[in-house]
Structure formats: structure tokens, C-alpha cells
Protein backbone atom coordinates (compact mmCIF):
# COMPACT_ATOMS: atom_id res chain seq x y z
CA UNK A 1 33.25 15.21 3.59
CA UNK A 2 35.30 12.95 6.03
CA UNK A 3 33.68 9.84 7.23
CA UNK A 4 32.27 10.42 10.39
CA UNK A 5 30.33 13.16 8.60
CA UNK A 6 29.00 10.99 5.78
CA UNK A 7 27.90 8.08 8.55
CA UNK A 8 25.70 11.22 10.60
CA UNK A 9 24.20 12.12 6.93
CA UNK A 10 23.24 8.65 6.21
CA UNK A 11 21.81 8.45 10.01
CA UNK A 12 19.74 11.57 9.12
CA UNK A 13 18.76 10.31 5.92
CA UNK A 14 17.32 6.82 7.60
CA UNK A 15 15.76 8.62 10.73
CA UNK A 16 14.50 11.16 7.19
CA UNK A 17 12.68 7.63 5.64
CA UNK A 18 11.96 6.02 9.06
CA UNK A 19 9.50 9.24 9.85
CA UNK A 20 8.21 9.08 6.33
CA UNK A 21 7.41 5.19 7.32
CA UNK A 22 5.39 5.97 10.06
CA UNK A 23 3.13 8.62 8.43
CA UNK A 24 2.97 5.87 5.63
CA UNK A 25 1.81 3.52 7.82
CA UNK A 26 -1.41 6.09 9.76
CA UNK A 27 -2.22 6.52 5.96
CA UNK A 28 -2.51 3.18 5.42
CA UNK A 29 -4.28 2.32 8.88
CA UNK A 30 -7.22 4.79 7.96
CA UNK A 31 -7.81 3.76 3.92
CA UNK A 32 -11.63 3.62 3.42
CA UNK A 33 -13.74 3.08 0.33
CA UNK A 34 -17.18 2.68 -0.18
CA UNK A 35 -18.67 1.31 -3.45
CA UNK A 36 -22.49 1.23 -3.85
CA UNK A 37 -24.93 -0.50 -6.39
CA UNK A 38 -25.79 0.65 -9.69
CA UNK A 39 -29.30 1.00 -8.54
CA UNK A 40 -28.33 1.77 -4.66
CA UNK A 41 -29.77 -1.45 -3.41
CA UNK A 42 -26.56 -1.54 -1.01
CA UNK A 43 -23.32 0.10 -0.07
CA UNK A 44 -20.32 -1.32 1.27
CA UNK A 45 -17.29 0.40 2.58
CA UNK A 46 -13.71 -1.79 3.33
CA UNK A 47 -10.77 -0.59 5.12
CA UNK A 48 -7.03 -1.21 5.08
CA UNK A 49 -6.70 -4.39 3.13
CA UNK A 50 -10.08 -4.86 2.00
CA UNK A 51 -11.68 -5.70 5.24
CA UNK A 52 -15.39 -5.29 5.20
CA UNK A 53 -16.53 -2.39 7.87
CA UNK A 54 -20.01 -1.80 7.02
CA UNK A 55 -23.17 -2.41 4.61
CA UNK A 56 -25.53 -0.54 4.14
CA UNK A 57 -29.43 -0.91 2.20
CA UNK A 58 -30.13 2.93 1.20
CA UNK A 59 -33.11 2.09 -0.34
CA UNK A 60 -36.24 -0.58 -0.21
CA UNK A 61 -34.73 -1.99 -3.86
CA UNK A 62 -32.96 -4.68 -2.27
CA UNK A 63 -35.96 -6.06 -1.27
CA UNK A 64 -37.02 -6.75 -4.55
CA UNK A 65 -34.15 -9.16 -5.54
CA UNK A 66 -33.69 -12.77 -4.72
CA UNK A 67 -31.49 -14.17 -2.17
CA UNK A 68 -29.06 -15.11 -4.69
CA UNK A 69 -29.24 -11.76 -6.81
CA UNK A 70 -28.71 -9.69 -3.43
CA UNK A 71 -25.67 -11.76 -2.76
CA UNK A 72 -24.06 -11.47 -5.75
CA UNK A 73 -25.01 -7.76 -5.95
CA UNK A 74 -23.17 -7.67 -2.71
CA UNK A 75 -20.48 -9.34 -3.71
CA UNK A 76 -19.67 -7.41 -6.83
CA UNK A 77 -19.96 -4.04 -5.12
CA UNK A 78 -17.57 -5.75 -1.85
CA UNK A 79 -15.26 -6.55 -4.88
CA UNK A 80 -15.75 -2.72 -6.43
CA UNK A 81 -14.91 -1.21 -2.69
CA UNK A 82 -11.76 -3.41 -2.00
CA UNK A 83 -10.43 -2.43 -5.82
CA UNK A 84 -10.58 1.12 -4.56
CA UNK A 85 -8.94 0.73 -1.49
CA UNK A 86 -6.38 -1.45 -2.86
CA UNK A 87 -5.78 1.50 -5.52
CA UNK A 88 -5.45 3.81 -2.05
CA UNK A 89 -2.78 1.61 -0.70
CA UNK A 90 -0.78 1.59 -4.38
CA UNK A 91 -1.13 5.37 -4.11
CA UNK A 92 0.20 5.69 -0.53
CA UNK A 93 2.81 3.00 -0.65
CA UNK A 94 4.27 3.64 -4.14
CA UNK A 95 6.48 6.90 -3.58
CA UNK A 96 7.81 4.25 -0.33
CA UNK A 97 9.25 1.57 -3.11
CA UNK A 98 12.64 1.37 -4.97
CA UNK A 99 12.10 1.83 -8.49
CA UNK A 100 11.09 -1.30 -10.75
CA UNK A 101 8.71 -2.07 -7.57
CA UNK A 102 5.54 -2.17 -8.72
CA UNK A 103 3.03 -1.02 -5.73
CA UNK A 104 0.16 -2.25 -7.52
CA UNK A 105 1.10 -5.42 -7.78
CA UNK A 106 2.80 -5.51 -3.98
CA UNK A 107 -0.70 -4.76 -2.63
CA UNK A 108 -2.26 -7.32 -4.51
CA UNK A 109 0.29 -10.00 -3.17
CA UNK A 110 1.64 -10.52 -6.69
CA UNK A 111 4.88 -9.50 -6.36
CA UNK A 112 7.44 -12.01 -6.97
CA UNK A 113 10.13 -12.84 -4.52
CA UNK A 114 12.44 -10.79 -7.09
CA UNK A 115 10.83 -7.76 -6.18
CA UNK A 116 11.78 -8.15 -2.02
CA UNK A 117 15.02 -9.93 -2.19
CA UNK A 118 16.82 -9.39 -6.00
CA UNK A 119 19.67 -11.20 -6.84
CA UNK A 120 21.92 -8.44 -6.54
CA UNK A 121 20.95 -6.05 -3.31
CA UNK A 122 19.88 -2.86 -3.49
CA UNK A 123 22.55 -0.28 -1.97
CA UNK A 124 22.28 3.38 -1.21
CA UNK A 125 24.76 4.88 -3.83
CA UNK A 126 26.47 6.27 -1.38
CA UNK A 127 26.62 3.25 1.46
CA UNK A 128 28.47 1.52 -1.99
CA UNK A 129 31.14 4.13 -2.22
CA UNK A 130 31.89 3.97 1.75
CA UNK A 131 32.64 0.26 1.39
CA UNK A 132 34.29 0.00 -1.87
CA UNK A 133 36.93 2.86 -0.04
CA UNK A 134 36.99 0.87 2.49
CA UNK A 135 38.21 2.48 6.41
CA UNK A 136 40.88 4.31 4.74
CA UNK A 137 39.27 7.21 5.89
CA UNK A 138 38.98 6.35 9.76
């Protein structure tokens, strides 16, 4: 393969990733969860990120419980619904991330600077070999 021909297969293969980018990012743009109560006193749903969209009373239990244990009922299911989601976005963004790069953690914001900029870059096997031959090939 001459070079011109190995430049317009690594073009495909980054207009290939960009187009797998975008779908990643609809995916991500329309993660919902929805936790609710052990004894359905509320529900909560989060989207992308763990942003709270909705809650919910499905039944007349919550009326039963202090101000303070209705909070932190709330609370703990909020926390149960963003866990879920933030498992969604792992799911959706992992097959995205080099390998070593743990999604999980990305999500979560506890990803060290390591994981974005190593000390050694990352290079496409093949972008290595063009440059290590050099224009030899022009």
C-alpha cells in the first residue's frame, strides 16, 4: 500500500470513529434511570449526568414519614438513580476508550490526569509506522 493510500484509510478510519462519536454522544444525551423506595414512598428518575428530571410519590406512605426521614429517603433513592445512570454512561462510553481507560471511573470524574494525557502518547499503530518511515514514500 503506497502512501497516499494508507493516509485515505486512516481518513476513513477517523470519519469510521467520528460517526461512532456522534451516536455515542445521542446515547448519552437520552440516559434515564429511575430508582424508587423500598416501600414506594417516592421515585426519582436522573438523566445524563445525574441530573434530577422528576419525583414522583406513588403512594400515600410518604406521608407518614417525617420531614427529615422523607428527605433522606429521597436522597438515598436520588443517590440509587444517579448510580444507575452513571453505570449507563460506563456502558455506553467504555467500548469509546483506549484500553487501560477505565470508563467507570472517567464518569465518576476520578480519572487521573494519566488517563487523558500519559506520559508517552497514544499512537495509532499504524500513524507510528508512517512517521518512523518517514516521506520516503512521497
Amino acid at each position: 500500500m503506497n502512501y497516499s493510500e494508507r493516509i485515505e484509510s486512516l481518513f476513513q478510519e477517523y470519519e469510521k470513529q467520528r460517526s461512532s462519536l456522534t451516536e455515542m454522544q445521542a446515547k448519552m444525551g437520552a440516559l434515564s434511570a429511575t430508582a424508587v423506595s423500598p416501600r414506594r414512598e417516592v421515585s426519582v428518575t436522573v438523566g445524563q449526568n445525574g441530573v434530577l428530571t422528576d419525583i414522583q410519590f406513588p403512594s400515600s406512605a410518604h406521608k407518614r414519614l417525617t420531614t427529615a426521614d422523607l428527605t433522606k429517603m429521597i436522597m438515598e433513592t436520588y443517590a440509587e438513580a444517579k448510580e444507575q445512570v452513571m453505570n449507563q454512561a460506563a456502558a455506553v462510553l467504555a467500548p469509546m476508550l483506549p484500553d487501560g481507560l477505565d470508563a467507570h471511573k472517567l464518569v465518576r470524574g476520578q480519572a487521573g490526569a494519566d488517563a487523558f494525557l500519559p506520559e508517552q502518547p497514544r499512537m495509532v499503530t499504524s500513524v507510528r509506522e508512517l512517521l518512523t518511515r518517514g516521506t520516503s514514500e512521497l
